[in-house]
N, C-alpha and C. Protein backbone atom coordinates (compact mmCIF):
# COMPACT_ATOMS: atom_id res chain seq x y z
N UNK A 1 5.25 -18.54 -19.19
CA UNK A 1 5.47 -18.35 -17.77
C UNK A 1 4.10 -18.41 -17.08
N UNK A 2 3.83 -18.90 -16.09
CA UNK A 2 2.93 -19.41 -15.41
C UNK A 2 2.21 -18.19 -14.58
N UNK A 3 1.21 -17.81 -14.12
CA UNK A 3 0.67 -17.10 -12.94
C UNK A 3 1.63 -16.88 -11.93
N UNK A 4 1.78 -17.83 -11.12
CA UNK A 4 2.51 -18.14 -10.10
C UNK A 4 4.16 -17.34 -10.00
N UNK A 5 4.59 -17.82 -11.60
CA UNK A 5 5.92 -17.36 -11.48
C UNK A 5 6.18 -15.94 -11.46
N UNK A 6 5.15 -15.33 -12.45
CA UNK A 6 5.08 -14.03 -12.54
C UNK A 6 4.65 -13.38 -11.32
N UNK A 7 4.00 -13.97 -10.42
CA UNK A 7 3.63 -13.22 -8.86
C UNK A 7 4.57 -13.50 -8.14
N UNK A 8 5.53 -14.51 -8.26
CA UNK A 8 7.17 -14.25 -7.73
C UNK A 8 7.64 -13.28 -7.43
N UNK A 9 7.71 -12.35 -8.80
CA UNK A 9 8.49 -11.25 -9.27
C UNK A 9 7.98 -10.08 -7.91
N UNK A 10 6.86 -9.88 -8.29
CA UNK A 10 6.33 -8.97 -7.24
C UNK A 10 6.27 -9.21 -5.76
N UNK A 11 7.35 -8.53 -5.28
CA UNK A 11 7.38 -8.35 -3.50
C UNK A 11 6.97 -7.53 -2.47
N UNK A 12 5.60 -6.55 -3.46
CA UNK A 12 4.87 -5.69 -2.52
C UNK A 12 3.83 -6.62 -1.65
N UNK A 13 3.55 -5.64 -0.55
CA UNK A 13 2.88 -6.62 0.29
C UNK A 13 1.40 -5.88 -0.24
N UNK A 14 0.55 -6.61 -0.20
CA UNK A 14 -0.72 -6.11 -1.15
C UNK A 14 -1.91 -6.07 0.42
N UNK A 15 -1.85 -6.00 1.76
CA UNK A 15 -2.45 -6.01 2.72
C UNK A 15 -3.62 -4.65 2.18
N UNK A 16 -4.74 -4.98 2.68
CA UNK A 16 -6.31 -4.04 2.50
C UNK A 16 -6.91 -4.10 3.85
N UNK A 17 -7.23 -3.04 3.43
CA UNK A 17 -7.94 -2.66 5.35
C UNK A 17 -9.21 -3.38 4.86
N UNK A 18 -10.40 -3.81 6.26
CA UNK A 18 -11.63 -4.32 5.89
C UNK A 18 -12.44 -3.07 5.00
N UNK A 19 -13.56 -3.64 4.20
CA UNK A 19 -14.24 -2.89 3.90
C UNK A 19 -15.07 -2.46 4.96
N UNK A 20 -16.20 -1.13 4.96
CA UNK A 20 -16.98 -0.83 5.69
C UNK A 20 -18.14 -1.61 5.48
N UNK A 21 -18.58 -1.90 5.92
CA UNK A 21 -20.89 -1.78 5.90
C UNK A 21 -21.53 -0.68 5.48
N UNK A 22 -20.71 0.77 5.81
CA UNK A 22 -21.69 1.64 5.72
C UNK A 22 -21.48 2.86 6.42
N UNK A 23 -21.60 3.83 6.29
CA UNK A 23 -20.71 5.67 7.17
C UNK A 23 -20.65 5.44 8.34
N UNK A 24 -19.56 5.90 8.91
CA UNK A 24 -18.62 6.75 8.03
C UNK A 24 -17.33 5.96 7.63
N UNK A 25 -17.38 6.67 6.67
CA UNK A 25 -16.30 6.14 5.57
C UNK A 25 -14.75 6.62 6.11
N UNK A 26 -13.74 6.05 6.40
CA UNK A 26 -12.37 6.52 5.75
C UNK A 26 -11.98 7.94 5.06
N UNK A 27 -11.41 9.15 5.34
CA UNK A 27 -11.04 9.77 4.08
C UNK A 27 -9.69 9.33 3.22
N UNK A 28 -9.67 9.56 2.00
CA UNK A 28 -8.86 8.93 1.38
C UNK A 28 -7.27 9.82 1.87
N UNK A 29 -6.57 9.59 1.79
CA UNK A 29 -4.91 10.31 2.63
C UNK A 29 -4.23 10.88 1.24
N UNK A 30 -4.86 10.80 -0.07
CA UNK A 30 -3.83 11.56 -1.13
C UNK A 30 -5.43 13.08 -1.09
N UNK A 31 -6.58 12.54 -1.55
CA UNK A 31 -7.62 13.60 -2.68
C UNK A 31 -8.49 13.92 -0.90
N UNK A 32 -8.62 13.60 0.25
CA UNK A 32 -9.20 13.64 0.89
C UNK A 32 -11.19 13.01 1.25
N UNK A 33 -11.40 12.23 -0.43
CA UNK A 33 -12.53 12.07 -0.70
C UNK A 33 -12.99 10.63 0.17
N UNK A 34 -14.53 10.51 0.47
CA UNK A 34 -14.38 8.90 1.10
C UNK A 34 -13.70 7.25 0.49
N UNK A 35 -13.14 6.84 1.11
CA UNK A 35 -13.18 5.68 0.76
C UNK A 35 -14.02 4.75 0.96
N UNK A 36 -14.04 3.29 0.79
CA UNK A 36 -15.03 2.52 1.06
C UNK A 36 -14.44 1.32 2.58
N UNK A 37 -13.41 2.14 3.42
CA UNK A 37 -13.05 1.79 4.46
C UNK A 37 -13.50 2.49 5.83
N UNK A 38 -13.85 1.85 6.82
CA UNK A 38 -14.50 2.60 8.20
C UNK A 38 -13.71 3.45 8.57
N UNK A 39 -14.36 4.32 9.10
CA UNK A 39 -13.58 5.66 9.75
C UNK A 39 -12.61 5.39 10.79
N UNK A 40 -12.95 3.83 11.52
CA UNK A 40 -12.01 3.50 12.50
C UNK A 40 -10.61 2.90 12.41
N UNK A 41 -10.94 2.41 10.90
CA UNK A 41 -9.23 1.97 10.41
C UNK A 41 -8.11 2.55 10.54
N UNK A 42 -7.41 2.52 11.18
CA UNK A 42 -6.20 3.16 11.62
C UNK A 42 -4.69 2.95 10.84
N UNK A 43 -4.52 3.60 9.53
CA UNK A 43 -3.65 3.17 8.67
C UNK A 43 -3.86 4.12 7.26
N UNK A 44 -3.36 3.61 6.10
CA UNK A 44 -3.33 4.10 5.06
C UNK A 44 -4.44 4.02 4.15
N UNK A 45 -5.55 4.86 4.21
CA UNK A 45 -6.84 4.58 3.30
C UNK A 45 -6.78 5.03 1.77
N UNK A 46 -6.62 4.46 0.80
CA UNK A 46 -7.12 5.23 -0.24
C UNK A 46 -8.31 5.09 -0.71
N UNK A 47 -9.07 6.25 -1.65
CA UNK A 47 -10.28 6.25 -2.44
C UNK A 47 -10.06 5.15 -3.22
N UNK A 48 -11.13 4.89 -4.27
CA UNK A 48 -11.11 4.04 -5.50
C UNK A 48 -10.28 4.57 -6.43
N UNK A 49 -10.58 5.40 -6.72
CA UNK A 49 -9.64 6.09 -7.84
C UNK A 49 -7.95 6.26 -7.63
N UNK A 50 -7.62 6.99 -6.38
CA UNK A 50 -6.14 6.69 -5.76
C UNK A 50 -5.73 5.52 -5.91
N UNK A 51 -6.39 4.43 -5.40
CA UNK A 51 -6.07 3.17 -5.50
C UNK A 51 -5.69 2.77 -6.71
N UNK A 52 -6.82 2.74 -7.65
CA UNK A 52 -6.07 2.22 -8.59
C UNK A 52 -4.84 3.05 -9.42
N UNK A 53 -5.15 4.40 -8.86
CA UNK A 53 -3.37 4.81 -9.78
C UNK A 53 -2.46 4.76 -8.91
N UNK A 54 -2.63 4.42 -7.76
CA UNK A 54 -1.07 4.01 -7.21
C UNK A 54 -0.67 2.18 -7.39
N UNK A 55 -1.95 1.51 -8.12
CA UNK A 55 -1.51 0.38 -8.35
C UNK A 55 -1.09 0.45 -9.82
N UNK A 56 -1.48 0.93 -10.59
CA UNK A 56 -1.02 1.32 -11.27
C UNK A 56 0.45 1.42 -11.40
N UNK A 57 0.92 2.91 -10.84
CA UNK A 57 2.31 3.24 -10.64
C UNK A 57 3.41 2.68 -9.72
N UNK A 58 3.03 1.60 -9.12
CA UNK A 58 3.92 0.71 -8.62
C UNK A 58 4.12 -1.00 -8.96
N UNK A 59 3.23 -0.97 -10.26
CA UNK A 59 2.89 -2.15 -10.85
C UNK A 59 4.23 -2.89 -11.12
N UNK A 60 4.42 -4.18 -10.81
CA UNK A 60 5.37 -4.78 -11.53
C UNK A 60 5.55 -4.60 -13.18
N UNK A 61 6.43 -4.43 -13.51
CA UNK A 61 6.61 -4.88 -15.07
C UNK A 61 7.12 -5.94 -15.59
N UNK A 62 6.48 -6.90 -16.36
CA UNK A 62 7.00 -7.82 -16.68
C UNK A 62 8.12 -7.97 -17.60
């Protein structure tokens, strides 16, 4: 099965806020710690670490 087909499967929308340049940072919305998103982003920020365990836990399975 190809790349392609297997990213079929998955119908989350994978949208990322911009990164920052530089403080202030985002706080993250699960651990409260910074993220590496501007403070002005208006939406759902996670840390690095959040991030990857909620990609994690909503991962497609093949």
């Amino acid at each position: 099965m190809s790349e392609a087909e297997v990213n079929d499967y998955c119908l989350i929308d994978a949208t990322r806020p911009p990164r920052a340049d530089g403080p202030p940072y985002a706080e993250c919305v699960l651990c409260r710690e910074p993220t590496e998103y501007p403070e002005s982003y208006k939406g759902i920020t996670l840390c690095p670490v959040c991030e990857w365990q909620e990609a994690q836990r909503t991962s497609c399975s093949g």
